[in-house]
Protein backbone atom coordinates (compact mmCIF):
# COMPACT_ATOMS: atom_id res chain seq x y z
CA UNK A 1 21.83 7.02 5.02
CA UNK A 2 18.72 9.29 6.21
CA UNK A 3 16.28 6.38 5.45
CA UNK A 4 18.59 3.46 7.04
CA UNK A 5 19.17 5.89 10.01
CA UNK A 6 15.40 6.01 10.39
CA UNK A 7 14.28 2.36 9.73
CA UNK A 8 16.49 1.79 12.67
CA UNK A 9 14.55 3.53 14.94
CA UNK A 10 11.64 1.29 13.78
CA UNK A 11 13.46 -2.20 14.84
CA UNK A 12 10.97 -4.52 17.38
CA UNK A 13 7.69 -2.37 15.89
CA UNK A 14 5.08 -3.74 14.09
CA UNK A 15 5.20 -2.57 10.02
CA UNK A 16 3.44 -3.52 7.00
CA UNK A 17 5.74 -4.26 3.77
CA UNK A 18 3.98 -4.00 0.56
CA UNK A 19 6.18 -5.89 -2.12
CA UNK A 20 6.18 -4.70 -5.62
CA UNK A 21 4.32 -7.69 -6.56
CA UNK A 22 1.23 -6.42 -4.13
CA UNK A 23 1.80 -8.83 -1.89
CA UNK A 24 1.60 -7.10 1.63
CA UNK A 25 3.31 -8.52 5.03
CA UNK A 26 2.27 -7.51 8.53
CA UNK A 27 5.41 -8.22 11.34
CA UNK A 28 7.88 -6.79 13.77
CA UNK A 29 10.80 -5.12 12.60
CA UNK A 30 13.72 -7.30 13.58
CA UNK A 31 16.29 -5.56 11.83
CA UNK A 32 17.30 -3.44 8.51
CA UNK A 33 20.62 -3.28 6.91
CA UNK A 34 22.32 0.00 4.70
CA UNK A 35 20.99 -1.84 1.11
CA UNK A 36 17.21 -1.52 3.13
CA UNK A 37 17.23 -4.97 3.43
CA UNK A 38 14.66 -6.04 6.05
CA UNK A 39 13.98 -8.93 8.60
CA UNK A 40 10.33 -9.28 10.19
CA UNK A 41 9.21 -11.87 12.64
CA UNK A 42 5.66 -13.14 13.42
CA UNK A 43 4.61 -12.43 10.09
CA UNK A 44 0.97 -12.57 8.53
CA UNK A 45 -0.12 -11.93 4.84
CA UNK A 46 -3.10 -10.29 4.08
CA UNK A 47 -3.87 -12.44 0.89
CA UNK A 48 -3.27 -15.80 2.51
CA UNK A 49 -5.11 -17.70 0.35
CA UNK A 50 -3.21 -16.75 -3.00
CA UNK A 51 -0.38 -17.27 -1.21
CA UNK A 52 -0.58 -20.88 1.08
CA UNK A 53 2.93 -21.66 1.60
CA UNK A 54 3.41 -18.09 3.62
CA UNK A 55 1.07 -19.46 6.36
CA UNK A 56 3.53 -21.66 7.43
CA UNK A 57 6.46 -19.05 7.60
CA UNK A 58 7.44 -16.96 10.90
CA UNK A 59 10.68 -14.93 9.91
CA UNK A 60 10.97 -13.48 6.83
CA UNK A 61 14.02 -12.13 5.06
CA UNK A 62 12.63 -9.10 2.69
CA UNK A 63 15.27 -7.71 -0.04
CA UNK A 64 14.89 -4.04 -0.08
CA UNK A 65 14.91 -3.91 -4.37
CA UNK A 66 11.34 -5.44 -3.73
CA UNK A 67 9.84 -3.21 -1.51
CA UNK A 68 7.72 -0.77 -2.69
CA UNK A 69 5.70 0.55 0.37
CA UNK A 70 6.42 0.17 4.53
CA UNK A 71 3.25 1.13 6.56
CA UNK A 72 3.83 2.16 9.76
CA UNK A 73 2.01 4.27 13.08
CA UNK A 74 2.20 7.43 12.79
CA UNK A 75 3.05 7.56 16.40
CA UNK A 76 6.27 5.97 16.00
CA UNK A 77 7.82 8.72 13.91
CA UNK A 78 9.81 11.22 15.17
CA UNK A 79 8.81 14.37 12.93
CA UNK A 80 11.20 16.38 14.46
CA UNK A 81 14.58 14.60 14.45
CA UNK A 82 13.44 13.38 11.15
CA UNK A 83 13.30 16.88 9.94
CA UNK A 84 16.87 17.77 11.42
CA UNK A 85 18.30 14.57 10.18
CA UNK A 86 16.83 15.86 6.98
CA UNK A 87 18.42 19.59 7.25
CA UNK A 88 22.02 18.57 8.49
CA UNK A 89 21.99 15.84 5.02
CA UNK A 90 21.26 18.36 2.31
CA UNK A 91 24.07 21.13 4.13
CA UNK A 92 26.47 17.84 3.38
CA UNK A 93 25.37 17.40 -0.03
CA UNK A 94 25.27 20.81 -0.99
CA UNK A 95 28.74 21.65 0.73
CA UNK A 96 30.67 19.02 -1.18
């Protein structure tokens, strides 16, 4: 729940998905669901040319098994309440 929790503190900013077949996708952040599912809009692809038919395509549906990396500003993240998030999680897991 630690990474959904934060991935929703990342919806309308702009991310790059890379895919675990290298293709990587530029767009906002429209939303994320628990499997890490994700929805961009205004999407670009860095490799257009090996991959035409994207040009074409604004939203994007993104099924989180694929995903291998999600660039993002560093700016946007929240070190601290990503750290506490962190702490209170493994108390949980180690108190059960």
């Amino acid at each position: 729940m630690l990474f959904f929790s934060f991935f929703k503190t990342l919806v309308d900013q702009e991310v790059v998905v890379e895919l675990k077949n290298d293709l990587e996708i530029r767009g906002t952040l429209k939303s994320v669901d628990q499997y890490l599912n994700l929805k961009l809009d205004n999407i670009t692809c860095n490799n257009g040319d090996k991959y035409p038919y994207l040009q074409a395509t604004k939203n994007l549906f993104i099924r989180g098994s694929t995903v291998r990396y999600v660039h993002m500003n560093p700016n946007l993240v929240d070190c601290t309440l990503l750290q506490d998030a962190s702490r209170r999680e493994a108390m949980v897991q180690a108190s059960k």
